[in-house]
C-alpha atoms as a PDB file:
ATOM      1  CA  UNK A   1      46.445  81.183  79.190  1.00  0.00           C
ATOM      2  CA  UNK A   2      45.900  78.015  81.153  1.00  0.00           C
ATOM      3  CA  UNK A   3      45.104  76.710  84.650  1.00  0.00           C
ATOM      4  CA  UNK A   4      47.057  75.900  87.415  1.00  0.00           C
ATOM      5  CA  UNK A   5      46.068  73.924  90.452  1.00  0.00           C
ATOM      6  CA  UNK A   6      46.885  71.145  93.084  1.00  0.00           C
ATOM      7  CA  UNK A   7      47.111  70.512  97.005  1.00  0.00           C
ATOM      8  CA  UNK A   8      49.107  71.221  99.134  1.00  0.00           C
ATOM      9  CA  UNK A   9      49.951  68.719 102.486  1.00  0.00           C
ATOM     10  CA  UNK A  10      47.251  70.738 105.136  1.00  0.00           C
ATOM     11  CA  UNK A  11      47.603  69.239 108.748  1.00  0.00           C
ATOM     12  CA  UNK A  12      44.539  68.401 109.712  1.00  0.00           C
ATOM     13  CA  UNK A  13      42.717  71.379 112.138  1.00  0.00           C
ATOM     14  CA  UNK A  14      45.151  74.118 110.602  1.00  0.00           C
ATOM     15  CA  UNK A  15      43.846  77.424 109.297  1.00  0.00           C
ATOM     16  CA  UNK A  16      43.862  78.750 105.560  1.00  0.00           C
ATOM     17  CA  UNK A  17      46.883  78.940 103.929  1.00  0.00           C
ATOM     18  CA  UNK A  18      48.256  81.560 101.492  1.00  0.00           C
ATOM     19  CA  UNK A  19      49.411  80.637  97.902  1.00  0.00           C
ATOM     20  CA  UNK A  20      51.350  82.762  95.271  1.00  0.00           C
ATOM     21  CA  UNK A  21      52.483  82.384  91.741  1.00  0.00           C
ATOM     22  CA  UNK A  22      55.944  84.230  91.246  1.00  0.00           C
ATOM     23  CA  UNK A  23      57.835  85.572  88.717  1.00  0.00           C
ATOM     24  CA  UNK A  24      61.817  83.995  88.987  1.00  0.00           C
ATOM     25  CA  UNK A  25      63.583  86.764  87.579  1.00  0.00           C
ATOM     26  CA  UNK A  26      61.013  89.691  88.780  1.00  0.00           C
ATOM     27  CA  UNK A  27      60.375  88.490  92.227  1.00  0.00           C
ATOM     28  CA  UNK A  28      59.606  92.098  93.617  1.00  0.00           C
ATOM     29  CA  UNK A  29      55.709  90.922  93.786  1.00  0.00           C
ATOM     30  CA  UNK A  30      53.148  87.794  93.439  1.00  0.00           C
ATOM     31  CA  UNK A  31      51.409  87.864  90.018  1.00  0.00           C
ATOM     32  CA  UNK A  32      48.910  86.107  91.244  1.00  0.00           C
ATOM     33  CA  UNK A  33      47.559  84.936  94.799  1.00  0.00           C
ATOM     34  CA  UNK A  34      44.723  83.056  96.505  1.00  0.00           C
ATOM     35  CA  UNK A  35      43.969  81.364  99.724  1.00  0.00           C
ATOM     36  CA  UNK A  36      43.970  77.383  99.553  1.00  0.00           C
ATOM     37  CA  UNK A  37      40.593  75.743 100.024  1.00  0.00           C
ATOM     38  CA  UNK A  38      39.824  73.745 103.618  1.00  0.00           C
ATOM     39  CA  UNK A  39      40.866  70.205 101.939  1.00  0.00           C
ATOM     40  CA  UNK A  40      43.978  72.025 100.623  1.00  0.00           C
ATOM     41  CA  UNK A  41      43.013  72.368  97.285  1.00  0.00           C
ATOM     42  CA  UNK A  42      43.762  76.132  95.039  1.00  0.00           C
ATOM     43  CA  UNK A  43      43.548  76.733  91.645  1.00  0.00           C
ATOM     44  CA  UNK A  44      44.699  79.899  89.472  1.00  0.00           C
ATOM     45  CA  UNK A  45      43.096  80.762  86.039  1.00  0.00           C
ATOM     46  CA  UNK A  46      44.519  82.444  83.360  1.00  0.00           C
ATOM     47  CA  UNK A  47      47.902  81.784  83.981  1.00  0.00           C
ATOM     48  CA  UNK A  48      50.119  82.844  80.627  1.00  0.00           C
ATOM     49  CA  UNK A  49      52.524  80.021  79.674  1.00  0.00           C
ATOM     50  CA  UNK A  50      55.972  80.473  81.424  1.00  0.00           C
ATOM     51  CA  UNK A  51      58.070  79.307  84.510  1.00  0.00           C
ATOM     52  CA  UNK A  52      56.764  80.103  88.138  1.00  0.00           C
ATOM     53  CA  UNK A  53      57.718  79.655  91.401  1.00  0.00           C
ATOM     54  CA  UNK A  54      55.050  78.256  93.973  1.00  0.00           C
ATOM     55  CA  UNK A  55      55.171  79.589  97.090  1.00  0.00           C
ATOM     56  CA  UNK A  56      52.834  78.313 100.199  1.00  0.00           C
ATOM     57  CA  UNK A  57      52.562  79.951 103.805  1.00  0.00           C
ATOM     58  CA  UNK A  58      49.966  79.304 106.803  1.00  0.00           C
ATOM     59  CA  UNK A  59      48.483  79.087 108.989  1.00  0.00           C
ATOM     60  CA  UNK A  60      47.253  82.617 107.564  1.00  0.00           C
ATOM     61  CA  UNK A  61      45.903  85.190 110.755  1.00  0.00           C
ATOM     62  CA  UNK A  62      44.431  87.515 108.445  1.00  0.00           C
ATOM     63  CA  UNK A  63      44.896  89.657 105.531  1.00  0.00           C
ATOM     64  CA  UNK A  64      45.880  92.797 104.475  1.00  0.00           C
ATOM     65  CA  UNK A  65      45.267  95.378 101.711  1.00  0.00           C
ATOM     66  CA  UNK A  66      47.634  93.214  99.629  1.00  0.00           C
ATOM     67  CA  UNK A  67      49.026  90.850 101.838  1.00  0.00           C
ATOM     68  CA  UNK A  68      47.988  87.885 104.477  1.00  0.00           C
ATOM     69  CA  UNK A  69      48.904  88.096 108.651  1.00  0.00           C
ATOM     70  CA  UNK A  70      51.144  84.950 109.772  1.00  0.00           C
ATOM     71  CA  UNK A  71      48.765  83.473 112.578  1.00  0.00           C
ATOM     72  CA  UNK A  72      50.118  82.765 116.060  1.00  0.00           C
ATOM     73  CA  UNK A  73      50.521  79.072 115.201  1.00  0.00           C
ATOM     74  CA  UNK A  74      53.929  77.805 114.473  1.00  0.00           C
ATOM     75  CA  UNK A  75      54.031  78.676 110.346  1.00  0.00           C
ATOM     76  CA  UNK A  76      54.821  76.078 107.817  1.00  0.00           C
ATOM     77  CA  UNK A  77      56.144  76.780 104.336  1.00  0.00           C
ATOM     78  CA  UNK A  78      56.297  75.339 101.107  1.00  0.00           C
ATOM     79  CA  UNK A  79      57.621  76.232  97.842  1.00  0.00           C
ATOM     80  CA  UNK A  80      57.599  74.217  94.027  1.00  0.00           C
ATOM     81  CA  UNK A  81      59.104  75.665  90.417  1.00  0.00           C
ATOM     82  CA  UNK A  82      55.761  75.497  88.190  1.00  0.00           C
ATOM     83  CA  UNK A  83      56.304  75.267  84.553  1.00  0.00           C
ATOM     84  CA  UNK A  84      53.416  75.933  82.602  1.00  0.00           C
ATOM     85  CA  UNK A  85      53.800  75.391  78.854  1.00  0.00           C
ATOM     86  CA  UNK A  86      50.837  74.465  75.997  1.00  0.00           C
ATOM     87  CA  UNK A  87      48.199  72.908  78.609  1.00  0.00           C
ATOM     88  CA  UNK A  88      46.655  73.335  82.379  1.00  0.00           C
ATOM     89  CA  UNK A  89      48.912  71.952  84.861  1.00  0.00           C
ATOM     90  CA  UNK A  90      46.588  70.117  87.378  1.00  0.00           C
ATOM     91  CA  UNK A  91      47.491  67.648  90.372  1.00  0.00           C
ATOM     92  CA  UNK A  92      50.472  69.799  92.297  1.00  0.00           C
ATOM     93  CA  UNK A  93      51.331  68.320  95.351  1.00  0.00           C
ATOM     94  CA  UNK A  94      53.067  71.052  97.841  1.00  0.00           C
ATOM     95  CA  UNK A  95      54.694  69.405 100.632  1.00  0.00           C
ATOM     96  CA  UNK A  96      55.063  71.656 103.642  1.00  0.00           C
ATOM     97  CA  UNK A  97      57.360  71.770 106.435  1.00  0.00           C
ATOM     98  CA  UNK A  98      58.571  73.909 109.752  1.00  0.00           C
ATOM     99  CA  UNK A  99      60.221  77.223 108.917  1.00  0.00           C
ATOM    100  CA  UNK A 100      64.191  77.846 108.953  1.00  0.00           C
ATOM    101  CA  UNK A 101      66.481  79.356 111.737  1.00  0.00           C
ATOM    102  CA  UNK A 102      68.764  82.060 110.846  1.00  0.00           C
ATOM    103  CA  UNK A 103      71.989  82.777 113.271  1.00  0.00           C
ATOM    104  CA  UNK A 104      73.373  86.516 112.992  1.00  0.00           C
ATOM    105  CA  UNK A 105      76.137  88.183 114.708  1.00  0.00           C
ATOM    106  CA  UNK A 106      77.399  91.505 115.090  1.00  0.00           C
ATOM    107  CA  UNK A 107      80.988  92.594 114.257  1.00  0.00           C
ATOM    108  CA  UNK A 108      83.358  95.514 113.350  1.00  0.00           C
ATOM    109  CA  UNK A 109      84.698  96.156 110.097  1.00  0.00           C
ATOM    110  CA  UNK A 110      88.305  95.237 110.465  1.00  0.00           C
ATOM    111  CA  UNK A 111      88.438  95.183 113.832  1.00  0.00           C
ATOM    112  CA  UNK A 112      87.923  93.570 117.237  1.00  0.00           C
ATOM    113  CA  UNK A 113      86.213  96.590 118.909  1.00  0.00           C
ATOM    114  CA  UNK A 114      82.972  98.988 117.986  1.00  0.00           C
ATOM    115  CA  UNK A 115      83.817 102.056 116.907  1.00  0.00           C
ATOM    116  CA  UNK A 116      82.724 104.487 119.335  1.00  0.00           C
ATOM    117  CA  UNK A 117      80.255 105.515 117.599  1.00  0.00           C
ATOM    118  CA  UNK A 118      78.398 102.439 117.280  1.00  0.00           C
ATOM    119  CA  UNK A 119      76.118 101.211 119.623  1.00  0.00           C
ATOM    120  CA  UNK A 120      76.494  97.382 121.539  1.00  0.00           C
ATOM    121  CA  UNK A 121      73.178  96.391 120.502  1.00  0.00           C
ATOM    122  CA  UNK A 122      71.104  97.114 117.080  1.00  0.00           C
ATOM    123  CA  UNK A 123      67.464  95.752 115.481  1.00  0.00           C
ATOM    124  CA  UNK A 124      68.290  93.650 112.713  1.00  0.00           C
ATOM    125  CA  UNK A 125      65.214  93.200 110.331  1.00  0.00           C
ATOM    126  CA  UNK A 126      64.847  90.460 107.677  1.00  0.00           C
ATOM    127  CA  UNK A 127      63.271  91.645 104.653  1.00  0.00           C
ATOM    128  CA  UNK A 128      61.795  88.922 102.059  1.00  0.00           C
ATOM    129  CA  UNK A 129      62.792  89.401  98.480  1.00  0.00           C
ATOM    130  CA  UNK A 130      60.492  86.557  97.151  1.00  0.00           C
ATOM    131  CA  UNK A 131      56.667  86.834  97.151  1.00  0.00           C
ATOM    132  CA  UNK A 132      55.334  84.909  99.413  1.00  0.00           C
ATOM    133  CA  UNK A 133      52.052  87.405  99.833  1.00  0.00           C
ATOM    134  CA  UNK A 134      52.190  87.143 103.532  1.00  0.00           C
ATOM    135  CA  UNK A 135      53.626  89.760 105.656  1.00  0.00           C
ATOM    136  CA  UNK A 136      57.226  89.290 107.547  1.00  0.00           C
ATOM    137  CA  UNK A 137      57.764  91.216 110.459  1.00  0.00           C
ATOM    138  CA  UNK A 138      60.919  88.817 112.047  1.00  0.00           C
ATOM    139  CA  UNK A 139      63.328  91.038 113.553  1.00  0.00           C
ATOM    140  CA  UNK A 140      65.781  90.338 116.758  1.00  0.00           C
ATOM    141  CA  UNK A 141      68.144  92.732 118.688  1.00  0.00           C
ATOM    142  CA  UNK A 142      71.362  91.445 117.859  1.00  0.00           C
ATOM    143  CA  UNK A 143      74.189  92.252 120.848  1.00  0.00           C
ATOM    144  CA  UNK A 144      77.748  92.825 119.391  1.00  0.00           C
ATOM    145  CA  UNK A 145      80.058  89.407 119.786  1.00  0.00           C
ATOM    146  CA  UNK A 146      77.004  87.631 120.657  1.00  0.00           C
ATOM    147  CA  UNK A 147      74.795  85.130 117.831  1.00  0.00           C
ATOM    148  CA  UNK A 148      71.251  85.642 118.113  1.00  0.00           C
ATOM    149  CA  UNK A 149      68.834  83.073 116.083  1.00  0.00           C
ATOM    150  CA  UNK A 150      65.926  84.046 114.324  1.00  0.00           C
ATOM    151  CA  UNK A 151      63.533  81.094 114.277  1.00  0.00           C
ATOM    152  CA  UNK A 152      60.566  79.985 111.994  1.00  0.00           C
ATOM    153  CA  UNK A 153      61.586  81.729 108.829  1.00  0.00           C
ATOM    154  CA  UNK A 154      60.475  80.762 105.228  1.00  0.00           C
ATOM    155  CA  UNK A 155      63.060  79.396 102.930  1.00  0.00           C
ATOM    156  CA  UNK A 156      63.521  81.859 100.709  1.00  0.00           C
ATOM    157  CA  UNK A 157      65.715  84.842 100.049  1.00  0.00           C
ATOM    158  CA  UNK A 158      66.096  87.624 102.801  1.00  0.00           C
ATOM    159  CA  UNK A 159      68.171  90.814 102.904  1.00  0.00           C
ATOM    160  CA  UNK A 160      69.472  91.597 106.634  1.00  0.00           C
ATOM    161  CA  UNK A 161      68.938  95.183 107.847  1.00  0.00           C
ATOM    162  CA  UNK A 162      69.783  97.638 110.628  1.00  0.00           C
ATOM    163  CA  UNK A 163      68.158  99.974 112.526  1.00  0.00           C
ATOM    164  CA  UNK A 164      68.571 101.946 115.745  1.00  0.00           C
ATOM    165  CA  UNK A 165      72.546 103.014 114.485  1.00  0.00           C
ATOM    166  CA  UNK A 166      73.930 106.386 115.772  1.00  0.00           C
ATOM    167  CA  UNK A 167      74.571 109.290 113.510  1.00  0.00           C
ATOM    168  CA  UNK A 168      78.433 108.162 113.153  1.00  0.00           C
ATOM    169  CA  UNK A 169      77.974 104.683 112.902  1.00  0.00           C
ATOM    170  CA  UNK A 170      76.822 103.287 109.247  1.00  0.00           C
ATOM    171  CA  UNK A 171      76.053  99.576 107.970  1.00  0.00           C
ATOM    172  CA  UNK A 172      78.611  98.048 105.867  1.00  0.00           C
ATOM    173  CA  UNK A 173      76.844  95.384 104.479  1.00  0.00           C
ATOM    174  CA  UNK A 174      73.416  93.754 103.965  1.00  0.00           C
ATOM    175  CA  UNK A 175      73.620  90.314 103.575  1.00  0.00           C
ATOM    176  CA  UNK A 176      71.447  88.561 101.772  1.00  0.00           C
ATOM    177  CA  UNK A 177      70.639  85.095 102.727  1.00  0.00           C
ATOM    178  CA  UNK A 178      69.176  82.324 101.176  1.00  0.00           C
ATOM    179  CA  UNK A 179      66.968  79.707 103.766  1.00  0.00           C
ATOM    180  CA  UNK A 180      66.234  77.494 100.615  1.00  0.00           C
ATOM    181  CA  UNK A 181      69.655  76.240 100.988  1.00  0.00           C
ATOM    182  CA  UNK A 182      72.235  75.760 103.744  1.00  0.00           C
ATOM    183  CA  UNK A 183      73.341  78.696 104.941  1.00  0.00           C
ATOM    184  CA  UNK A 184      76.680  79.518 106.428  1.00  0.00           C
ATOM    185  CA  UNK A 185      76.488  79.837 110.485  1.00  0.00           C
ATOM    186  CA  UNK A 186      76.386  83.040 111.869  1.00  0.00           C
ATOM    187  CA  UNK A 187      75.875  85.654 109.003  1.00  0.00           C
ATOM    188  CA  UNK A 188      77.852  88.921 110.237  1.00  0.00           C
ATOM    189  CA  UNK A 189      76.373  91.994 110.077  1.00  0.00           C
ATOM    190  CA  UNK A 190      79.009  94.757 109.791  1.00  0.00           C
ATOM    191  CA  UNK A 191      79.611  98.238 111.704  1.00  0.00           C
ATOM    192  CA  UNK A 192      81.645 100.566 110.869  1.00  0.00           C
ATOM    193  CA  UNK A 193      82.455 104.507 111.333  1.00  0.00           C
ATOM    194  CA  UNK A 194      80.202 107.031 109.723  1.00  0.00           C
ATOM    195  CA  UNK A 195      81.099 109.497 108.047  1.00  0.00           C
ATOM    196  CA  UNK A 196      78.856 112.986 107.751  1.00  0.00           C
ATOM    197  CA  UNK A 197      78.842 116.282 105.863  1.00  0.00           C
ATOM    198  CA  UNK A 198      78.037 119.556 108.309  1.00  0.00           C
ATOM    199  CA  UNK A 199      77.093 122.318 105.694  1.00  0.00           C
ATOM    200  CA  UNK A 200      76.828 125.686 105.249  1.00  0.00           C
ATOM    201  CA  UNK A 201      74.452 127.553 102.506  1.00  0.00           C
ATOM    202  CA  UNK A 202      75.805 130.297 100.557  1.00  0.00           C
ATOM    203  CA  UNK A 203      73.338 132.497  98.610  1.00  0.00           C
ATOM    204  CA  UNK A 204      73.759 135.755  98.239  1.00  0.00           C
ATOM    205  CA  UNK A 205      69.807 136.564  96.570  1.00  0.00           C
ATOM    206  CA  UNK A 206      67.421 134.069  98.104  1.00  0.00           C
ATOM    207  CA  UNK A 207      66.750 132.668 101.672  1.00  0.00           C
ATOM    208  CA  UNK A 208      68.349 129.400 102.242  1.00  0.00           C
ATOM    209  CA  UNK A 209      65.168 127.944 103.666  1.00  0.00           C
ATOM    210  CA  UNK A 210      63.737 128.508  99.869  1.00  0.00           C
ATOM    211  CA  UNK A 211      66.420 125.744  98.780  1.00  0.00           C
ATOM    212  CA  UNK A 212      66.803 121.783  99.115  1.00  0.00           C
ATOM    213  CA  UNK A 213      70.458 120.464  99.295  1.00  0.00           C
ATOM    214  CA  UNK A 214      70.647 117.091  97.330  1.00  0.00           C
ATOM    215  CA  UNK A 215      73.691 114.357  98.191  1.00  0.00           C
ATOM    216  CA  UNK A 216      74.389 111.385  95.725  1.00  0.00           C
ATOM    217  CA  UNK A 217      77.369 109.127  95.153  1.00  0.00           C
ATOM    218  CA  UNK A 218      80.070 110.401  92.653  1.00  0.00           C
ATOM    219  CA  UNK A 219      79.478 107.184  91.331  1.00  0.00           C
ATOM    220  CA  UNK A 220      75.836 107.047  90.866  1.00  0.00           C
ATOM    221  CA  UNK A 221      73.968 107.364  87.204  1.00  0.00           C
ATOM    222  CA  UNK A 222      70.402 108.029  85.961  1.00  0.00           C
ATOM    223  CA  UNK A 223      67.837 107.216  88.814  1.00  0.00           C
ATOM    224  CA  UNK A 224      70.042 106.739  91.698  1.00  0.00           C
ATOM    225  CA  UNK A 225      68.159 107.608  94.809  1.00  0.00           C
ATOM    226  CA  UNK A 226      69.260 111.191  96.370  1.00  0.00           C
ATOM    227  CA  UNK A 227      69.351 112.159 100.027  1.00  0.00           C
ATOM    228  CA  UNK A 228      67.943 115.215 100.763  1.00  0.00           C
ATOM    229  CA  UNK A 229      68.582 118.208 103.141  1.00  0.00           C
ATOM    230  CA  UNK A 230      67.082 121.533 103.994  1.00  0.00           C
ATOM    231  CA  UNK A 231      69.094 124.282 105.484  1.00  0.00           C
ATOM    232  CA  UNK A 232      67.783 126.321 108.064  1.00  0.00           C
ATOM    233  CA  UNK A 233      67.821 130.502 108.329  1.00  0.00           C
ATOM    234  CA  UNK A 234      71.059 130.562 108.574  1.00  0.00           C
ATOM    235  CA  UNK A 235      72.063 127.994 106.295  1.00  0.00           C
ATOM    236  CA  UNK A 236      73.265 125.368 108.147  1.00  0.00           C
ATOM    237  CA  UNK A 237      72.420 121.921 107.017  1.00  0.00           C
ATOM    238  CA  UNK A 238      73.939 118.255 107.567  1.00  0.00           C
ATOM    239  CA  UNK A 239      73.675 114.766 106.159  1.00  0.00           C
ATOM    240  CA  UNK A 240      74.396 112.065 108.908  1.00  0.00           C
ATOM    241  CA  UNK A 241      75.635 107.899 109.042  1.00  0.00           C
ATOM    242  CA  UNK A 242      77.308 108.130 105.393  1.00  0.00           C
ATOM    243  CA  UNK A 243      79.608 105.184 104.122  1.00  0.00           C
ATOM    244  CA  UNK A 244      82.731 106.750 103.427  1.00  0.00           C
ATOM    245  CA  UNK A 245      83.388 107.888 100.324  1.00  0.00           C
ATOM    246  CA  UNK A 246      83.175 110.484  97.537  1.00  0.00           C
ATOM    247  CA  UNK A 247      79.609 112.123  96.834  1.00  0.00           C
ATOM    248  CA  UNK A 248      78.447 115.128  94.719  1.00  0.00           C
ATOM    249  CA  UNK A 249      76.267 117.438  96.534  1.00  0.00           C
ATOM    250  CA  UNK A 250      73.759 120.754  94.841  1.00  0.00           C
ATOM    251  CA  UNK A 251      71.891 123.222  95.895  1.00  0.00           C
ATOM    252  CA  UNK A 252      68.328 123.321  94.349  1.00  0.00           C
ATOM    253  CA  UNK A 253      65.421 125.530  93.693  1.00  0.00           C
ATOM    254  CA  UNK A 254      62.850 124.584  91.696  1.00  0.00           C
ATOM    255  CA  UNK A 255      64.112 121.977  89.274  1.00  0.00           C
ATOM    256  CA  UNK A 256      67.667 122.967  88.352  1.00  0.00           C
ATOM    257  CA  UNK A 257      70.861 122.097  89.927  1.00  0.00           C
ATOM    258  CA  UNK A 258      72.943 125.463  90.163  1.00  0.00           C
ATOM    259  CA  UNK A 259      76.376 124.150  91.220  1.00  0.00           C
ATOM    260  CA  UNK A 260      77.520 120.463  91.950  1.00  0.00           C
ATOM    261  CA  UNK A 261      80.083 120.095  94.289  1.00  0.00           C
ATOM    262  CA  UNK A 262      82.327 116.957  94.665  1.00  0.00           C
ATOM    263  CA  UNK A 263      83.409 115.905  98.311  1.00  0.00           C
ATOM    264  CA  UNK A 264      85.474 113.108  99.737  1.00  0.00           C
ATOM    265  CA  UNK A 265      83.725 112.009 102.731  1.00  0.00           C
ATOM    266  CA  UNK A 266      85.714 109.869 105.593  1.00  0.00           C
ATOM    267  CA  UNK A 267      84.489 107.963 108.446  1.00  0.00           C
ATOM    268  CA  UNK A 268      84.701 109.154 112.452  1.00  0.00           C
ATOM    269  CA  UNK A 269      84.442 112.767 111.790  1.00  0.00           C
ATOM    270  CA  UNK A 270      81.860 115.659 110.065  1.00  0.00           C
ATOM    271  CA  UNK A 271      83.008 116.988 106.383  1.00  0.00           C
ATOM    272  CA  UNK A 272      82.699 120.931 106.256  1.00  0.00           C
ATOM    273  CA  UNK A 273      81.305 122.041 103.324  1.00  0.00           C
ATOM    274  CA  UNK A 274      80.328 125.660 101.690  1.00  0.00           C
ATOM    275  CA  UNK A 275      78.243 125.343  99.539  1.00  0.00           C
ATOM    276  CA  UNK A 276      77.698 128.366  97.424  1.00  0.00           C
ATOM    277  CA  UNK A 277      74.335 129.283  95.607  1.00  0.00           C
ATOM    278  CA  UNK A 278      73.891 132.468  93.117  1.00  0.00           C
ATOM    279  CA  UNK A 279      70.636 133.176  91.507  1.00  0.00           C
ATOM    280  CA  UNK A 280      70.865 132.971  87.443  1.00  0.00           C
ATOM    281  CA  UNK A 281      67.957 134.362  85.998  1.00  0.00           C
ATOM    282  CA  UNK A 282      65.434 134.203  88.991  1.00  0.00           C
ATOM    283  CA  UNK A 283      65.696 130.163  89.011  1.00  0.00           C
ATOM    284  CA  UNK A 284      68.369 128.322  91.023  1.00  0.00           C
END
């Protein structure tokens, strides 16, 4: 393993900054992070040879459990690919600058209007998919037909999410953005009409509250994340703002799946499903 250290361009009566050595195909998290010294200076140790990206954020307000606070001051950013091969790479020079504006808009799938469904206005969140080790929080509520700028943004990756949608209205897309680059102006975030599954329970030897009703895509394989739903006395249970589509949806108790249903969800209107569930063996 070898060192790796440098300076990065401080302006003068700034705060600390955060640094982080990344991974460029397994971004998910920093393998290794520190806080630059007061002349600018950091250095990591035992860094294994391979290629890294460098990423730089300040002025820091804070830290975390795992993560630094973005002070109140107007951030700067910086960012370097590191290659570290058969010796310590010394004398990095990280030139920083003002953070990027992103411009988003929201729009209908297809169409010139909302479904109505949808509401006007929604929270669109950016989250980072690079490791900076700071903490993002930028968000703005985005009003349909209308571009909204999010200011002071690293350049890096980000994935554009919604939140605040009714039960029949659903995301179509996520964009994901890259502020490293030039990015087309405004990115749309999509709307469209949910669908949803209204269910009912059928078991003819257990209560339905002893049960979990599981939802995936039709189309999923090993490890695809499940939604899941529990049915009241009576047996009534629902899944809500579903892309349209085809799903397979199971009753479970325990650890086994008794029957697996198939069902073709559409958008602007519940699915009714029975969904029956017969004890085999005292397991379900």
């Amino acid at each position: 393993s070898y060192a790796v250290g440098g300076k990065i361009e401080r302006p003068a009566g700034k705060g600390q900054f955060q640094v982080a050595l990344g991974l460029p195909e397994q971004p998910a998290l920093p393998i290794a992070q520190t806080l630059a010294e007061d002349d600018g200076t950091f250095r990591f140790e035992k860094v294994p040879a391979g290629s890294y990206d460098l990423f730089v954020a300040g002025p820091t307000g804070g830290y975390g459990e795992f993560d630094s606070t973005m002070g109140r001051d107007e951030p700067l950013f910086g960012r370097t690919r590191v290659q570290v091969t058969a010796q310590n790479v010394e004398g990095i020079n990280v030139p920083l600058s003002s953070g990027r504006p992103l411009t988003l808009v929201l729009r209908a799938q297809g169409s010139d209007t909302l479904p109505p469904g949808c509401p006007q206005t929604v929270s669109a969140s950016l989250a980072s998919l690079e490791p900076w080790a700071v903490m993002f929080t930028p968000s703005a509520q985005v009003t349909f037909g209308k571009e909204q700028t999010i200011r002071n943004l690293a350049p890096g990756r980000f994935r554009v999410t919604t939140s605040g949608l009714a039960s029949g209205c659903y995301q179509v897309n996520q964009p994901v953005v890259d502020l490293s680059g030039d990015v087309a102006k405004p990115v749309a975030v999509e709307l469209a009409a949910a669908g949803s599954i209204r269910g009912l329970l059928k078991s003819t030897s257990a209560a339905a509250t002893d049960f979990a009703v599981t939802l995936m895509d039709a189309g999923s394989t090993d490890g695809a994340q499940a939604q899941l739903a529990f049915p009241d006395r009576d047996g009534r249970f629902a899944f809500e703002s579903l892309r349209p589509g085809r799903y397979r949806v199971a009753a479970r108790r325990g650890a086994d799946v008794s029957r697996v249903v198939e069902v073709d969800v559409r958008g602007g209107a519940p699915t009714i499903v029975e969904l029956p569930a017969d004890a085999k063996g005292g397991q379900q």
